[in-house]
Each structure stands twice: as structure tokens, then as C-alpha cells.
C-alpha atoms as a PDB file:
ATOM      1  CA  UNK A   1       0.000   0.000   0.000  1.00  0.00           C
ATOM      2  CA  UNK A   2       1.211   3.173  -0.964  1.00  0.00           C
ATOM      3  CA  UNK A   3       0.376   5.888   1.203  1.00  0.00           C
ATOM      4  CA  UNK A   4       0.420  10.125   0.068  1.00  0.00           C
ATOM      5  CA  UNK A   5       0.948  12.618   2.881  1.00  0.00           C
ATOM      6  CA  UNK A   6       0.592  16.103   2.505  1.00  0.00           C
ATOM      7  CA  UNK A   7       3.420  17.881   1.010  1.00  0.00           C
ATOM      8  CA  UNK A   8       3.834  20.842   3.682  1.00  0.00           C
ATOM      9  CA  UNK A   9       1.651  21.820   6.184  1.00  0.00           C
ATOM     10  CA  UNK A  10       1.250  24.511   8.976  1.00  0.00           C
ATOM     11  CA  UNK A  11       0.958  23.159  12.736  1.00  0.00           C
ATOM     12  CA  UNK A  12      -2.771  24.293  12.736  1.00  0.00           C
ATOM     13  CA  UNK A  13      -3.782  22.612   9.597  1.00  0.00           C
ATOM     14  CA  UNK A  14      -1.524  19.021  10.377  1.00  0.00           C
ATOM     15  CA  UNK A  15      -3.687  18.506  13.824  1.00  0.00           C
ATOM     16  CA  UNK A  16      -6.323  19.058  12.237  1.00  0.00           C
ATOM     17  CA  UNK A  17      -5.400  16.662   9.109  1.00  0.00           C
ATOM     18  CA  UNK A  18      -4.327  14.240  11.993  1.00  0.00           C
ATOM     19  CA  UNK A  19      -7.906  13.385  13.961  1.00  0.00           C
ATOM     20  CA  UNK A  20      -9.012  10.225  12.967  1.00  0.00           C
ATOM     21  CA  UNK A  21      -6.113   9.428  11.084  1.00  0.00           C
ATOM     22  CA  UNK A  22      -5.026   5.867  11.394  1.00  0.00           C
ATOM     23  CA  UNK A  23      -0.861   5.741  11.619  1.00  0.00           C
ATOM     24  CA  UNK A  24       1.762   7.653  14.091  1.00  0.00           C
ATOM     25  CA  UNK A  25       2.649  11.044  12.093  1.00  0.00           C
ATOM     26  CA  UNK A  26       4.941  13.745  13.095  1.00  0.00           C
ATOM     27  CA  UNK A  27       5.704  17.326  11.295  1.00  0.00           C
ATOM     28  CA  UNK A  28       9.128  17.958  11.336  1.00  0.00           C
ATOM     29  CA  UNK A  29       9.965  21.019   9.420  1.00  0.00           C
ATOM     30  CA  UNK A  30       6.450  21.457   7.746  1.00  0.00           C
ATOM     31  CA  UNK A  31       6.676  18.298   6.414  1.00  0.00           C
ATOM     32  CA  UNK A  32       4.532  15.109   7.334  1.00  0.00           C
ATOM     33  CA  UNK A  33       6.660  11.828   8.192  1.00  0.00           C
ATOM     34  CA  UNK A  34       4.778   8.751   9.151  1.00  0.00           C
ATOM     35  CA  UNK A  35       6.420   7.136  12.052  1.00  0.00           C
ATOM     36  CA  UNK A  36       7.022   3.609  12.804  1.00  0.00           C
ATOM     37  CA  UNK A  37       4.884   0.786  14.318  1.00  0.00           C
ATOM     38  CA  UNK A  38       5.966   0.228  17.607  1.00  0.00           C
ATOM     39  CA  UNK A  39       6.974  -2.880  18.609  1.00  0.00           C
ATOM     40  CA  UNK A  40       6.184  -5.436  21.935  1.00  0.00           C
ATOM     41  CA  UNK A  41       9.421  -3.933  23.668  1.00  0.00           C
ATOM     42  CA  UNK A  42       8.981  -0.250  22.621  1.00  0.00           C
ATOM     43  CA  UNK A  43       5.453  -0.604  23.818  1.00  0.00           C
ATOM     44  CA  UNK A  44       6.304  -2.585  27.501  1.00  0.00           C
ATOM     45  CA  UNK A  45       9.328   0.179  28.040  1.00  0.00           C
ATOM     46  CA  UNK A  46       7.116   2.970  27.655  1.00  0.00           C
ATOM     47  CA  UNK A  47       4.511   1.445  29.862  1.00  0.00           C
ATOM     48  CA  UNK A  48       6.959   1.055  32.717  1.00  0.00           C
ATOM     49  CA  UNK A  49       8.386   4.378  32.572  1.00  0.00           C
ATOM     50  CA  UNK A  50       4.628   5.939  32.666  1.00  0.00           C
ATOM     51  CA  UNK A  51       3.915   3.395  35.713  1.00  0.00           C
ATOM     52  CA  UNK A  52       7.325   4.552  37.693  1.00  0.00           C
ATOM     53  CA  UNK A  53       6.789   8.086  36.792  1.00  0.00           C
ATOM     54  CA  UNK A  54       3.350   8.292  37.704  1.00  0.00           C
ATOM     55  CA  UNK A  55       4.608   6.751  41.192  1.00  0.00           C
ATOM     56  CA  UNK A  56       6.845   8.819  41.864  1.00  0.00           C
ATOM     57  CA  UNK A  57       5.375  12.092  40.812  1.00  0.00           C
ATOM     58  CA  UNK A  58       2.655  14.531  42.692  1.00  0.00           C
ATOM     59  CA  UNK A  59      -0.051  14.574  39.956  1.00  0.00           C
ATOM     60  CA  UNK A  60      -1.342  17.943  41.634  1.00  0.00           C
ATOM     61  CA  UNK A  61       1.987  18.763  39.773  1.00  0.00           C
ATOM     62  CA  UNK A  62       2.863  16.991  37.207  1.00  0.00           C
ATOM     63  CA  UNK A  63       0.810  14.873  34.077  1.00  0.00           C
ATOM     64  CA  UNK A  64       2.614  12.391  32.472  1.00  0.00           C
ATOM     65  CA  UNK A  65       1.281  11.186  29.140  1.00  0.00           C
ATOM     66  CA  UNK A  66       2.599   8.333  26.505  1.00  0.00           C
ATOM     67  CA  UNK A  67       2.844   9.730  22.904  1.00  0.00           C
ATOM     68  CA  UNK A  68       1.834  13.374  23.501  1.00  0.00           C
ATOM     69  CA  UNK A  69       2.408  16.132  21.526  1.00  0.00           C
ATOM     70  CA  UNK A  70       5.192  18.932  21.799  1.00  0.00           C
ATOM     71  CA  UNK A  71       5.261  22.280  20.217  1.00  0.00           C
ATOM     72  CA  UNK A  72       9.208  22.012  19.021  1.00  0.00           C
ATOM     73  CA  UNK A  73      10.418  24.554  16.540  1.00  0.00           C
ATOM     74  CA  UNK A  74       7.788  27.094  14.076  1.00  0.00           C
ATOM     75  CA  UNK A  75       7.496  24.624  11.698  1.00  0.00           C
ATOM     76  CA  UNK A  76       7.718  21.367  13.682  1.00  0.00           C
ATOM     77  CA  UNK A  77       5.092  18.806  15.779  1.00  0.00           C
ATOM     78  CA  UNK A  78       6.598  15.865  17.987  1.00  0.00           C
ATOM     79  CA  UNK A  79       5.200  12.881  19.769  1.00  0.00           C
ATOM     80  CA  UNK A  80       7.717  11.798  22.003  1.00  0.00           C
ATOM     81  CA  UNK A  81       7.020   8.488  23.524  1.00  0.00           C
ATOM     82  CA  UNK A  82       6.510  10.036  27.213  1.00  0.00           C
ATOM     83  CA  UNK A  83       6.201  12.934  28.120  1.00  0.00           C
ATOM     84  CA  UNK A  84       6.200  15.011  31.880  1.00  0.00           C
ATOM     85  CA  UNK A  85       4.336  18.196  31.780  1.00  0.00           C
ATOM     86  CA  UNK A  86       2.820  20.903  33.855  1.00  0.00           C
ATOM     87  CA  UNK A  87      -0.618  20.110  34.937  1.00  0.00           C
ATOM     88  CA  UNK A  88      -3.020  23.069  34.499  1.00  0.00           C
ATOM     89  CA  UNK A  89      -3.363  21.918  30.774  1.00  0.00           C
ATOM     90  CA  UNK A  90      -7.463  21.814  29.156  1.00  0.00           C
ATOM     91  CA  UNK A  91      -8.165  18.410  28.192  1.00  0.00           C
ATOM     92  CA  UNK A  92      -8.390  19.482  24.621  1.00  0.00           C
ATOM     93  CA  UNK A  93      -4.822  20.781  24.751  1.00  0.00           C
ATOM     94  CA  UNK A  94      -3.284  18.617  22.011  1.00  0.00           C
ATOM     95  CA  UNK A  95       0.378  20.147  22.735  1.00  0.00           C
ATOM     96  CA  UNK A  96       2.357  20.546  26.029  1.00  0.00           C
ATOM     97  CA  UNK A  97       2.252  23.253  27.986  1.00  0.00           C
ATOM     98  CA  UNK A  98       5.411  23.228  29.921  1.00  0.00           C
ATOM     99  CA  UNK A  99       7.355  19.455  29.543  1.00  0.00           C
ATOM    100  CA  UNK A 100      10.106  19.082  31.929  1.00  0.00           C
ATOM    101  CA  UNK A 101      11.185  15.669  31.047  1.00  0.00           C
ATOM    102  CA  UNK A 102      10.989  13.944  27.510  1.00  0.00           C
ATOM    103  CA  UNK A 103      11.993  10.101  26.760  1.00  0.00           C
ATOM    104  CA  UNK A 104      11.807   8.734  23.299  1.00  0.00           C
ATOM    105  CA  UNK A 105      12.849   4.924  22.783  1.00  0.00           C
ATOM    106  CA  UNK A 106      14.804   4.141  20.241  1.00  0.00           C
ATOM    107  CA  UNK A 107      13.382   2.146  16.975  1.00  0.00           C
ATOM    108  CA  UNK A 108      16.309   1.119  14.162  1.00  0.00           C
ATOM    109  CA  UNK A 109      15.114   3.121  12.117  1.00  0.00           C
ATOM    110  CA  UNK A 110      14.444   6.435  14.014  1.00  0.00           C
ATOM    111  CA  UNK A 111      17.705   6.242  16.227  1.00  0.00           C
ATOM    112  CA  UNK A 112      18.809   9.431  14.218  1.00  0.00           C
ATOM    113  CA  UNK A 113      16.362  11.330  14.671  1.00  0.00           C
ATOM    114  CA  UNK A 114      16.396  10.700  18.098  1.00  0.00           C
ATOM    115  CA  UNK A 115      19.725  11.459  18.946  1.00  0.00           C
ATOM    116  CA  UNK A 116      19.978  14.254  16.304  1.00  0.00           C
ATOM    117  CA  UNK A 117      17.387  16.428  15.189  1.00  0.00           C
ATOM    118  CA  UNK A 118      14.530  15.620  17.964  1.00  0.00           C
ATOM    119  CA  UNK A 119      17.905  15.718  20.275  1.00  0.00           C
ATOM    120  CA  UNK A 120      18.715  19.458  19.158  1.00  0.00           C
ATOM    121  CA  UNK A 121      14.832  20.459  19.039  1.00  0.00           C
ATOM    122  CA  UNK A 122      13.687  19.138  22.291  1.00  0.00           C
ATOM    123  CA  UNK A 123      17.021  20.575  24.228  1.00  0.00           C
ATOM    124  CA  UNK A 124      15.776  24.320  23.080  1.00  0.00           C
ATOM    125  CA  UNK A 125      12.312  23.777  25.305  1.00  0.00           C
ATOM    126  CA  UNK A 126      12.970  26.152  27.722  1.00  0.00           C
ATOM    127  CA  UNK A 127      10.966  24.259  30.312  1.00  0.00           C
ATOM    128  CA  UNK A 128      13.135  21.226  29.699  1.00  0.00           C
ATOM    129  CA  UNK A 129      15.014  19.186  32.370  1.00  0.00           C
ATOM    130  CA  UNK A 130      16.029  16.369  30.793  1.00  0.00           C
ATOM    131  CA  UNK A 131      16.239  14.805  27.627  1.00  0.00           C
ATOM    132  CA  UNK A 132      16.220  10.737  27.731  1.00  0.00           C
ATOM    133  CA  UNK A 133      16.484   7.890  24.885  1.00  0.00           C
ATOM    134  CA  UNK A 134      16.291   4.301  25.624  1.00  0.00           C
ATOM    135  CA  UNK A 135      17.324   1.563  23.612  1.00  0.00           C
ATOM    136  CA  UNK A 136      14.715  -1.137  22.973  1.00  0.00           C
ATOM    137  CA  UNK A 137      17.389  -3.912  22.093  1.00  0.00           C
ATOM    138  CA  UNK A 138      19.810  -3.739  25.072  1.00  0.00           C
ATOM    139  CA  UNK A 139      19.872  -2.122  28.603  1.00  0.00           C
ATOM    140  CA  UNK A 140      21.093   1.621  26.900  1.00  0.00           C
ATOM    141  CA  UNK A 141      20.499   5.360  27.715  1.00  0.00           C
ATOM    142  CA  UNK A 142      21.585   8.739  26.826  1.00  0.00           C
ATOM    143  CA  UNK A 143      20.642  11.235  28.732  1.00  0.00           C
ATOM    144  CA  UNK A 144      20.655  14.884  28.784  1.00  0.00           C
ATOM    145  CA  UNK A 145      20.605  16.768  31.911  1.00  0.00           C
ATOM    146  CA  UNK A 146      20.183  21.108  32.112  1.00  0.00           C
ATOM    147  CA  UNK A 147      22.702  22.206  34.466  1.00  0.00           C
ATOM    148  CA  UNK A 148      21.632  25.554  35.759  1.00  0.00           C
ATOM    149  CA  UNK A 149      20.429  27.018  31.924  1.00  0.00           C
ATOM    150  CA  UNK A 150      22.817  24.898  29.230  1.00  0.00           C
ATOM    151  CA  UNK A 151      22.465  21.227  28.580  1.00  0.00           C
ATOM    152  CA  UNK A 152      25.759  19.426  28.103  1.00  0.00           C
ATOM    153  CA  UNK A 153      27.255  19.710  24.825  1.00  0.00           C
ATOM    154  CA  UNK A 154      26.360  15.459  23.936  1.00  0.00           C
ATOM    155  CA  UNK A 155      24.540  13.029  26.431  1.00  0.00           C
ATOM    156  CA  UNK A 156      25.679  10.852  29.366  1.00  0.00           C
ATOM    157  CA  UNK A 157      25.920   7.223  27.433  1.00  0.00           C
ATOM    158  CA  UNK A 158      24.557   5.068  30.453  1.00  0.00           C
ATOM    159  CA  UNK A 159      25.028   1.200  29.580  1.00  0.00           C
ATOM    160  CA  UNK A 160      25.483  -0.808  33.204  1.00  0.00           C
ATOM    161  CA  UNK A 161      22.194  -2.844  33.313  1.00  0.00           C
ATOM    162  CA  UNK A 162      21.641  -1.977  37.276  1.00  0.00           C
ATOM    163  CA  UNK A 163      22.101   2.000  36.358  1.00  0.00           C
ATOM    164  CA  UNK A 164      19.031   4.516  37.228  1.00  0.00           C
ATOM    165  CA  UNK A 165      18.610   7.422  35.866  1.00  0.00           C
ATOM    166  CA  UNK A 166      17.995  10.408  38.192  1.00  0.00           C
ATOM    167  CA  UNK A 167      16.021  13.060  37.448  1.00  0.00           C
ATOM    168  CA  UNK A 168      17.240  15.783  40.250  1.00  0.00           C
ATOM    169  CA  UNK A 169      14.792  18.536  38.779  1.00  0.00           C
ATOM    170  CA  UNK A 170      11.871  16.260  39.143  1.00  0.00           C
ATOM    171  CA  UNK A 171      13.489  13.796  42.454  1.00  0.00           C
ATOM    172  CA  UNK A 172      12.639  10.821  40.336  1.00  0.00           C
ATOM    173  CA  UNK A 173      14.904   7.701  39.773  1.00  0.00           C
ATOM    174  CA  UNK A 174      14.554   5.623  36.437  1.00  0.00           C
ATOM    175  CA  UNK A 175      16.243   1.874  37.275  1.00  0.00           C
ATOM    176  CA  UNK A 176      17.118  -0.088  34.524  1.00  0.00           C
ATOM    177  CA  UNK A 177      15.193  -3.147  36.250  1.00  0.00           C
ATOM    178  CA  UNK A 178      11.934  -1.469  35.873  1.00  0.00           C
ATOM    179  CA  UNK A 179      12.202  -0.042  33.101  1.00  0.00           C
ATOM    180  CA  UNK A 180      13.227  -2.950  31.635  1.00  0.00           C
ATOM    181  CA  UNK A 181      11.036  -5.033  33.504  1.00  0.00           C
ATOM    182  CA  UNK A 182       9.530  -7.809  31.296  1.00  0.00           C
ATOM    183  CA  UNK A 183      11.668  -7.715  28.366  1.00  0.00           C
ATOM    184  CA  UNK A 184      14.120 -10.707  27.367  1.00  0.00           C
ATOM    185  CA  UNK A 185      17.230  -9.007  26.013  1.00  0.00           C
ATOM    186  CA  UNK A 186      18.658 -12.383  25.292  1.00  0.00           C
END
């Protein structure tokens, strides 16, 4: 099946194009690109993280939400797999109001994206904390961290399977064995 998207777009008209729309789409740029199917892993890792996030977290405070939108350049729309925003938001927001923490994981085919251009949008959200992207195929992380206003120039590359990632802004801790939890890596 061949499928046409929309040549270029404004942010108004793509949410608009995107309600009822079967498919995971993102604009990047003014341009539609049709993300991948997740698969068993992608979709068990980003259910822990929501479970241990939403633990940890005062939801008077903070909403977390699997594939929400974020409002990341003039031109471009992003879904990142979770996402930790302000509360406050109306239920018919369809874009974050102020994320502090955004974790994509990794698919073969969008591991550029993730660690380039989403990388180099997302770190500009002045809200932003923290930047995360998990592997899917091995016990992996790189994380960005804002200390004071910058983020570091490339990410901590965490790779010891009994790591956790702390979140200091937020005073939550991410261990590899739950987010892992239920997934045979061998």
C-alpha cells in the first residue's frame, strides 16, 4: 500500500489533518513523516516508565502522558514516547504546555532522529530538564541533563544494566530493572 501525505503543512492545519487518522505522524519542518509501528518492547518500556513516573510524581503537579504532543520549533510537531508536563493543561490541549522531562525509545530506524534532530529540538524547550532515549534492544540510555540554563554539549551514554537514571529537577529515579522489567534481552 502506498500511502500520500501532505506535502507541507502549517501546525494548525496538520492537527487538524491528523484526527481520525489511522498511523503515528509527526511534522518535522512542515513536512509530514509517518512514524514507525511500535513494537512489543517499545510498547512494555514505555509502559513502565509511565507506571514509575506516575509513582513517583505529585499529579497535583505533574501529568505524564505516553505519545503526547510537543510544540518544538515554528514549523515542527513531535510525539515523544513520554512525556512530563505541567498540569493546568485543558483536556483538549493537544500540545504541552510546559514538559520538563521527555523520553523517546529508540526504533532502528528512528535512532537518528532521536539522537539528532529531535535531540537538538527538544534541548531548546525552555521548560526542559532532561532529555532521555532508551534503547529497545539492550539495557542503553543517553541522557541529557540542564545544568543551571545549558544542557551538556552530547549526552551521558549510560550502559550498566543496574544503572538509574535520576532526574534531580523532578526527584525521580529511572532503574534499569523497571524499566526494563519484562523484556528478554537475550
Amino acid at each position: 500500500m502506498n500511502i500520500q501525505l501532505p506535502a507541507h503543512m502549517d501546525k494548525p492545519s496538520f492537527l487538524v489533518w491528523l484526527q481520525g487518522r489511522e498511523g503515528r505522524y509527526e511534522l518535522a519542518d512542515g513536512r509530514v513523516v509517518m512514524m514507525v509501528n511500535a513494537t512489543r518492547a517499545h510498547g512494555m518500556i514505555v509502559s513502565n516508565l509511565v507506571v514509575l513516573l506516575r509513582t513517583q510524581l505529585d499529579p497535583k503537579i505533574w501529568t505524564v502522558i505516553a505519545d503526547f504532543g510537543l510544540d518544538a520549533g515554528p514549523k515542527t510537531l513531535r510525539f515523544p514516547d513520554v512525556v512530563v508536563d505541567r498540569t493546568g493543561g485543558k483536556p483538549t490541549d493537544q500540545t504541552a504546555i510546559a514538559p520538563s522531562l521527555l523520553i523517546e525509545v529508540l526504533s532502528p530506524s528512528t535512532a537518528r532522529f532521536d539522537l539528532g534532530d529531535k535531540a537538538s529540538e527538544f534541548l531548546r524547550v525552555p521548560t526542559l530538564a532532561a532529555y532521555v532515549v532508551l534503547a529497545q534492544d539492550e539495557r542503553k540510555a543517553w541522557v541529557w541533563t540542564r545544568d543551571g540554563k545549558n544542557f551538556p554539549s552530547g549526552p551521558d551514554v549510560i550502559d550498566d544494566g543496574s544503572a538509574v537514571i535520576a532526574i534531580a529537577a523532578l526527584k525521580v529515579a529511572l532503574p534499569f530493572s523497571a524499566i526494563y522489567v519484562g523484556i528478554d534481552m537475550d
